[in-house]
Protein backbone atom coordinates (compact mmCIF):
# COMPACT_ATOMS: atom_id res chain seq x y z
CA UNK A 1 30.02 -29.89 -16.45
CA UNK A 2 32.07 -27.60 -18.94
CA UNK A 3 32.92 -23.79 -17.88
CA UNK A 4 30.32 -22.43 -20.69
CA UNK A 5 27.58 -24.97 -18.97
CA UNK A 6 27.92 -23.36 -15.72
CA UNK A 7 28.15 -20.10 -17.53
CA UNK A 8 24.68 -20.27 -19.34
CA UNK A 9 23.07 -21.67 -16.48
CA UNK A 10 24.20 -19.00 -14.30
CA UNK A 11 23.13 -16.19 -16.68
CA UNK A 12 19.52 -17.79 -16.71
CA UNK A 13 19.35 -17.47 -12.79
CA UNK A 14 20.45 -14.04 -12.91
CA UNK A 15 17.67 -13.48 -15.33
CA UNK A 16 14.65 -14.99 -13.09
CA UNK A 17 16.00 -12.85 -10.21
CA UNK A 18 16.12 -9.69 -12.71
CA UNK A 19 12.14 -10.76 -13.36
CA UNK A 20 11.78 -12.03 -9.96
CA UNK A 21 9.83 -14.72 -11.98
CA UNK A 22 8.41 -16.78 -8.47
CA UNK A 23 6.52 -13.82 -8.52
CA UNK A 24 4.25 -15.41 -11.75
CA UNK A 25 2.54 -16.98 -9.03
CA UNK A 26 0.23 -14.08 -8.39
CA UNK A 27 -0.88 -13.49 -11.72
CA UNK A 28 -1.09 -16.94 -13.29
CA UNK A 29 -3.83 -18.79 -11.17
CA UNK A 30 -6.09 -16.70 -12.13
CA UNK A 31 -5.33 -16.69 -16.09
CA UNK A 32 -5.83 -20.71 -15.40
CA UNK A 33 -9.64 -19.36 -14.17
CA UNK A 34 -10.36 -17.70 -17.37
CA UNK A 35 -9.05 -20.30 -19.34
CA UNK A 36 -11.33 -22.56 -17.73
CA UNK A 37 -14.03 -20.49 -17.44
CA UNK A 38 -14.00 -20.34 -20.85
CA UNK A 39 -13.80 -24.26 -21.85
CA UNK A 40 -15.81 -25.58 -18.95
CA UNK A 41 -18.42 -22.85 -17.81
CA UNK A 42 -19.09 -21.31 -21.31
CA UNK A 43 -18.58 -24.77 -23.37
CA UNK A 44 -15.76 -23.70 -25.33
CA UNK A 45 -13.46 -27.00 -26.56
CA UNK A 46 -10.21 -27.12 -24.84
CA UNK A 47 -7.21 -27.57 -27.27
CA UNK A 48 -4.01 -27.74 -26.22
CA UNK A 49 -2.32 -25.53 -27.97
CA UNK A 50 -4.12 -22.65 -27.16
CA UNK A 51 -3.76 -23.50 -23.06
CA UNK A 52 0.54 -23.30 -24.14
CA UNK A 53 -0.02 -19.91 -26.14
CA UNK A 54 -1.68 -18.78 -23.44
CA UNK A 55 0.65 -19.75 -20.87
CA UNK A 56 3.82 -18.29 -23.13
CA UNK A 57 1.96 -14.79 -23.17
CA UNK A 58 1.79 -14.83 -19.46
CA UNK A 59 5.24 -15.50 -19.20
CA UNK A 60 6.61 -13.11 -22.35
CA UNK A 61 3.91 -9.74 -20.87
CA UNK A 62 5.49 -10.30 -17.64
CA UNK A 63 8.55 -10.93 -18.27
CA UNK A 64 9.35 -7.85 -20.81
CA UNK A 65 7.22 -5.67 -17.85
CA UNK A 66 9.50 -6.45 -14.97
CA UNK A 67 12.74 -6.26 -17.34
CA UNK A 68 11.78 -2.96 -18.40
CA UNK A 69 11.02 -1.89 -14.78
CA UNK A 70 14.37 -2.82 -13.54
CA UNK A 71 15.72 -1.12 -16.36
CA UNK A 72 13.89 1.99 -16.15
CA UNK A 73 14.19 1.85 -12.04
CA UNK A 74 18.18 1.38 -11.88
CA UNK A 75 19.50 4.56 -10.50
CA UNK A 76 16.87 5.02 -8.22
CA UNK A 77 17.81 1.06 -7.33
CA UNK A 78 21.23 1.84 -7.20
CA UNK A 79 20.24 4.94 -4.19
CA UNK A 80 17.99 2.67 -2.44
CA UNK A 81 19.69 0.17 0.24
CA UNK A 82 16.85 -2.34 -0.12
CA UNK A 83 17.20 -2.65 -4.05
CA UNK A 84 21.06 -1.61 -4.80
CA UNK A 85 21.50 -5.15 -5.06
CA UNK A 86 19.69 -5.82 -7.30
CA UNK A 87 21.20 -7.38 -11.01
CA UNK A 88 21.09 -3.87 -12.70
CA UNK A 89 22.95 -1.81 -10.35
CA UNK A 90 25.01 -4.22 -8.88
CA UNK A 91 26.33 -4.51 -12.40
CA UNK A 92 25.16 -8.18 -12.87
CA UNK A 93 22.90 -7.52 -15.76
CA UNK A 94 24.17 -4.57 -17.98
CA UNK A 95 21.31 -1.96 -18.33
CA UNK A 96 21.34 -2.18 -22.18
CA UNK A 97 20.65 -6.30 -22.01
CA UNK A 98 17.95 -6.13 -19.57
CA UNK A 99 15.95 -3.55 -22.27
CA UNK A 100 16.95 -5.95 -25.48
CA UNK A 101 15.48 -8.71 -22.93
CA UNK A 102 12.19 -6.23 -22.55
CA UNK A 103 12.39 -5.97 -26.81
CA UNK A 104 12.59 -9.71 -27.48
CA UNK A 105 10.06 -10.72 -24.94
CA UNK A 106 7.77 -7.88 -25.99
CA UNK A 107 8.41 -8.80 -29.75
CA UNK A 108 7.39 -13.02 -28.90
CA UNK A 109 4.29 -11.66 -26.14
CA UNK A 110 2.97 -9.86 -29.68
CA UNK A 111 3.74 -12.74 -31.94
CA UNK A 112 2.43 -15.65 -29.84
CA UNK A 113 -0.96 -13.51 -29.46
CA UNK A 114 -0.93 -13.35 -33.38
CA UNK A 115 -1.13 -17.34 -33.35
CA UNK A 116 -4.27 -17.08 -31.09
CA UNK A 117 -6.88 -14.80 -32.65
CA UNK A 118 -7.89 -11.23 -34.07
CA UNK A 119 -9.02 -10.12 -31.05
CA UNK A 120 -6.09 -10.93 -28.69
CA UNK A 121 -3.83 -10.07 -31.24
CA UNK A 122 -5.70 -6.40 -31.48
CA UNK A 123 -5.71 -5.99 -27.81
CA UNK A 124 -1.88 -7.02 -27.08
CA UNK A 125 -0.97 -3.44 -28.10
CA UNK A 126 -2.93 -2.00 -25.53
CA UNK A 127 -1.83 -4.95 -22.68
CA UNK A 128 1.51 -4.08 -23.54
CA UNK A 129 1.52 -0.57 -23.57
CA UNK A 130 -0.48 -1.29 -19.82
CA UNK A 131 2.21 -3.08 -18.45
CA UNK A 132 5.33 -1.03 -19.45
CA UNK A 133 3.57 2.12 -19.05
CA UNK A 134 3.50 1.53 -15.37
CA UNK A 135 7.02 1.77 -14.64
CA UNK A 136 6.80 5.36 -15.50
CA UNK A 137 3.58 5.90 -13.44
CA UNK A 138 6.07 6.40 -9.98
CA UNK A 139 7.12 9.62 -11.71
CA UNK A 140 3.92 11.20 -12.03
CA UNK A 141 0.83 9.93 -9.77
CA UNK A 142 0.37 7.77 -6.71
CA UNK A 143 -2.10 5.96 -8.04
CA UNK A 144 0.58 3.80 -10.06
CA UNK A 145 -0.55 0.76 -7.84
CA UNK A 146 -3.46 0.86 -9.41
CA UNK A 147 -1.87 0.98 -12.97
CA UNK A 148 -0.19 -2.39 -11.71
CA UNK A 149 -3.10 -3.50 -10.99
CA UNK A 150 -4.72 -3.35 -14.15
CA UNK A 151 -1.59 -4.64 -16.10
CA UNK A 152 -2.10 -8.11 -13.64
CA UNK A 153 -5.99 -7.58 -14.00
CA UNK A 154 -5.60 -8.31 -17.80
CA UNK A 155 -4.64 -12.11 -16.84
CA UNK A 156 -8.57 -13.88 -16.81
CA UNK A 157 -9.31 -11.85 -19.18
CA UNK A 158 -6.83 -12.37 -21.34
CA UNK A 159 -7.08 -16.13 -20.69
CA UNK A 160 -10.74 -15.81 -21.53
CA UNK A 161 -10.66 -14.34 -24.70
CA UNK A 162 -7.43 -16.49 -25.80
CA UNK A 163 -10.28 -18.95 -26.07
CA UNK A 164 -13.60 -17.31 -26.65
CA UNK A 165 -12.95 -14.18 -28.66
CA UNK A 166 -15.89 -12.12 -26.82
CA UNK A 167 -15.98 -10.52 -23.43
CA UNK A 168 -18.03 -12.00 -20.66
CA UNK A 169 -19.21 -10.44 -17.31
CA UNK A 170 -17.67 -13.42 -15.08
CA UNK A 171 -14.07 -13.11 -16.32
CA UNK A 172 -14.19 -9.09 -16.39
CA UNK A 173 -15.61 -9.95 -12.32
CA UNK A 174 -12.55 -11.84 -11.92
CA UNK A 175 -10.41 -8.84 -13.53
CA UNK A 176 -11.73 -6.22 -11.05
CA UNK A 177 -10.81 -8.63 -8.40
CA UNK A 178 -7.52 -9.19 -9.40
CA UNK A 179 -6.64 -5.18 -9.74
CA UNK A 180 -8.01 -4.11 -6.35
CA UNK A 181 -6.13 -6.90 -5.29
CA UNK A 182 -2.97 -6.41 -6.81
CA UNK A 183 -3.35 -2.65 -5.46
CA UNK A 184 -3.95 -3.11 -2.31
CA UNK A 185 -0.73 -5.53 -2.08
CA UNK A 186 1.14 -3.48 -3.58
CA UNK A 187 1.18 -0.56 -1.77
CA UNK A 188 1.69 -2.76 1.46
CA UNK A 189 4.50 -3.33 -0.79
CA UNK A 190 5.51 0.30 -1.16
CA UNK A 191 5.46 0.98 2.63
CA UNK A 192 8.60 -0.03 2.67
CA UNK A 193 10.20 2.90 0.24
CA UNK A 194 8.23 5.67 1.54
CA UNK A 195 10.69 7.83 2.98
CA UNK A 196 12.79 7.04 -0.29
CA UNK A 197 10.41 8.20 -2.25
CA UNK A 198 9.71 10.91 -0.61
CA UNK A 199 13.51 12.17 -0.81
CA UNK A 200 13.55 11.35 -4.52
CA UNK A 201 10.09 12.84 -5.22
CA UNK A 202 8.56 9.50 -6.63
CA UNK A 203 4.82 9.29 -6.10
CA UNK A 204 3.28 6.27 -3.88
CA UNK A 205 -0.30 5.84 -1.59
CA UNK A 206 2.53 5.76 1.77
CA UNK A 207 4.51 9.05 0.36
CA UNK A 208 1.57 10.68 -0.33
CA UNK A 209 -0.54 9.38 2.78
CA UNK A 210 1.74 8.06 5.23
CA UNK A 211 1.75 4.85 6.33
CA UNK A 212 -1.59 4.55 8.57
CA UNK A 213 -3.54 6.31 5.69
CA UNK A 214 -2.04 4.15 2.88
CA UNK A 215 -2.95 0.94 5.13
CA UNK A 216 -6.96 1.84 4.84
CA UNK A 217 -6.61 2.40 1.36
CA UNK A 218 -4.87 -0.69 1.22
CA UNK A 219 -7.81 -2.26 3.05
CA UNK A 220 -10.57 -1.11 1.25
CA UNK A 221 -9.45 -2.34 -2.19
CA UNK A 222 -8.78 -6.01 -0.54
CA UNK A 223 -12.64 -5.52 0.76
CA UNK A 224 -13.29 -4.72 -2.72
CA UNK A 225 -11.37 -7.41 -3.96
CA UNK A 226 -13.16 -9.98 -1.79
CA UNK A 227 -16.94 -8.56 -2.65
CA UNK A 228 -15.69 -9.13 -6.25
CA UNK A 229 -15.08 -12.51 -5.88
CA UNK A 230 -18.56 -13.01 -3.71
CA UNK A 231 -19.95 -11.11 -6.63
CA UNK A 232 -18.41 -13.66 -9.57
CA UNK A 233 -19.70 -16.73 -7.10
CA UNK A 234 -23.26 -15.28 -6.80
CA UNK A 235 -23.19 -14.33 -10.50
CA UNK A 236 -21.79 -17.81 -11.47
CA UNK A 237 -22.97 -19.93 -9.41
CA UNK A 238 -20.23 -22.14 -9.12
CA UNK A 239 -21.30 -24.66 -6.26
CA UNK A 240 -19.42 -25.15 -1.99
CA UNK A 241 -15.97 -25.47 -3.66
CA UNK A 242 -15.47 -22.38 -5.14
CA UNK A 243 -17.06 -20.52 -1.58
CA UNK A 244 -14.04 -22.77 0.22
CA UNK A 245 -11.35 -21.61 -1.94
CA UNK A 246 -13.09 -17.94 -1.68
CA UNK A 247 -13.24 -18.21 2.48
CA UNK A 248 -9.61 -19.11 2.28
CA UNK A 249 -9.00 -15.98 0.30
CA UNK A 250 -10.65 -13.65 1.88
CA UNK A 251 -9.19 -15.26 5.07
CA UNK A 252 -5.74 -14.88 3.98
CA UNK A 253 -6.36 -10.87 2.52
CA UNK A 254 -7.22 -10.38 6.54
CA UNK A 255 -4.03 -12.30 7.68
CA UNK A 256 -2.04 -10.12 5.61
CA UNK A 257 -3.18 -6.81 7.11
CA UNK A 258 -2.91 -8.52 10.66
CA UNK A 259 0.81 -8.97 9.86
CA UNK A 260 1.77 -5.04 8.56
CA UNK A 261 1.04 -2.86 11.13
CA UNK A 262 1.67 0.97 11.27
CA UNK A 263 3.84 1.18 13.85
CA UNK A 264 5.55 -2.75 12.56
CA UNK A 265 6.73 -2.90 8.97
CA UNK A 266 8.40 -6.61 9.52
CA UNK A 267 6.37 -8.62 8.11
CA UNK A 268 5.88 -6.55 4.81
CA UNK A 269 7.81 -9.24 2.61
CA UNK A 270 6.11 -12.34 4.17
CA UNK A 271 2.32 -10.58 4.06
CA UNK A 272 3.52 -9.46 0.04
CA UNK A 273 5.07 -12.69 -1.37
CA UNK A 274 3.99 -15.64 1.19
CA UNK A 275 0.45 -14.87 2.02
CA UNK A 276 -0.76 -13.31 -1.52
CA UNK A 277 0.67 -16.58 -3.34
CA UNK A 278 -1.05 -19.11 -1.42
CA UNK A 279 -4.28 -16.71 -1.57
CA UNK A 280 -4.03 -17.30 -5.22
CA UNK A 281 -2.86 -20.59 -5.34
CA UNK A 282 -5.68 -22.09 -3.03
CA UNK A 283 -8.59 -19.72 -4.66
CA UNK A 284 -7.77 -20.85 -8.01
CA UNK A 285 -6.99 -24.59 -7.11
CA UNK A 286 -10.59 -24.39 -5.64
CA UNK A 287 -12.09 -22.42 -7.91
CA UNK A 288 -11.14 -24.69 -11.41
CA UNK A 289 -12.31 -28.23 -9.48
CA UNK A 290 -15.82 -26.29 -8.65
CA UNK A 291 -16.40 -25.98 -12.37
CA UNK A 292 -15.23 -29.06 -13.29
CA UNK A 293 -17.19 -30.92 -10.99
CA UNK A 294 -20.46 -28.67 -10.87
């Protein structure tokens, strides 16, 4: 393998870690629920090359959101022990490459929606400006995990309309569920930073609440989250599969606050990345064969 083989392929892992891109797992199961919500439950025809479009604008929105993050984030990386390793401030990935990374994949999320239709292409302004405004929202209110939650919220609907055109009130159910979920994760998440923020006066639930207070808030949008999803399956009607792959969800949601505890942050990476995959995973895996089969 030649020196500029082992080069390139270097640079591209440097660039998944900059994007943490195993992270796609959270958001994509349930785009792959609106998209067949759409061909399956609302008899839309499935063509292929709208399921690819769709799955490049996952992958462009989220990659030109965490790119941008890490970007705007650096020096306030660079002061915090657990992120001063990251690409950025460990000098990896030069600060100016990571936002012409953020450009291009911005530039292609806009273009591919323009391939889809009017109404995708309308709204990608609005997803976009969604998911890079939140890197700002640390600066200025504490609610910014709920900003991240509506960037992620945007995937079954996105999905949905990618092959409808129209709004319906089962995807938009699936939306809601995704952003209280997403929020409540993520300020598990942000337990870990809240002295830091605190000494660098960035807003979070924990700075602002402390971490017992930021663990209820935490738990009521994953009880939300969960009477969303009942609420889609009543609404629906989907059949036993989808209230298996729902049991496991809401099953895992109360694993993951067993894990954190107030007085035990340990566990905060395992309950954030391990449990909240498979949640998805499993919930959408079990959610797509109920409405194929019923």
């Amino acid at each position: 393998m030649s020196t500029a083989q082992v080069s390139f392929g270097q640079k591209v892992k440097e660039y998944l870690s900059l994007i943490k891109f195993s992270h796609t797992v959270f958001a994509l199961p349930f785009a792959l629920i609106g998209f067949t919500l759409a061909v399956v439950y609302y008899n839309e025809p499935f063509e292929w090359h709208l399921f690819i479009k769709m799955l490049f604008c996952m992958v462009f929105a989220r990659t030109a959101a965490m790119a941008f993050n890490r970007y705007l984030d650096r020096k306030f990386d660079a002061l915090n022990p657990r992120t001063a390793q990251r690409e950025i401030p460990a000098g990896i990935i030069k600060p100016e490459h990571a936002l012409l990374f953020t450009i291009i994949n911005s530039a292609l999320f806009i273009l591919t929606t323009l391939l889809i239709n009017d109404t995708v292409f309308y709204l990608s302004i609005v997803a976009l400006f969604v998911i890079l405004f939140y890197s700002y929202t640390k600066r200025i209110t504490a609610l910014c995990h709920i900003v991240l939650g509506i960037g992620l919220s945007l995937s079954p609907l996105g999905a949905f309309l990618a092959v409808t055109g129209y709004f319906a009130w089962l995807p938009v159910l699936f939306s809601f569920a995704v952003l209280t979920w997403v929020a409540g994760f993520d300020i598990i998440y942000a337990l870990q930073d809240e002295q830091f923020d605190r000494s660098q006066k960035l807003h979070s639930i924990p700075a602002a609440l402390g971490v017992s207070k930021a663990l209820m808030v935490s738990n009521l949008l994953h009880a939300s989250s969960a009477m969303f999803i009942i609420a889609a399956g009543l609404k629906g009607d989907f059949g036993i599969l989808y209230w298996v792959g729902t049991a496991f969800y809401i099953g895992l949601l109360i694993y993951q606050h067993m894990l954190v505890k107030p007085n035990d942050l340990s566990k905060v990476n395992m309950a954030f990345a391990n449990t909240n995959g498979i949640a998805s995973i499993v919930f959408a895996f079990f959610t797509i064969l109920s409405l194929i089969l019923h």
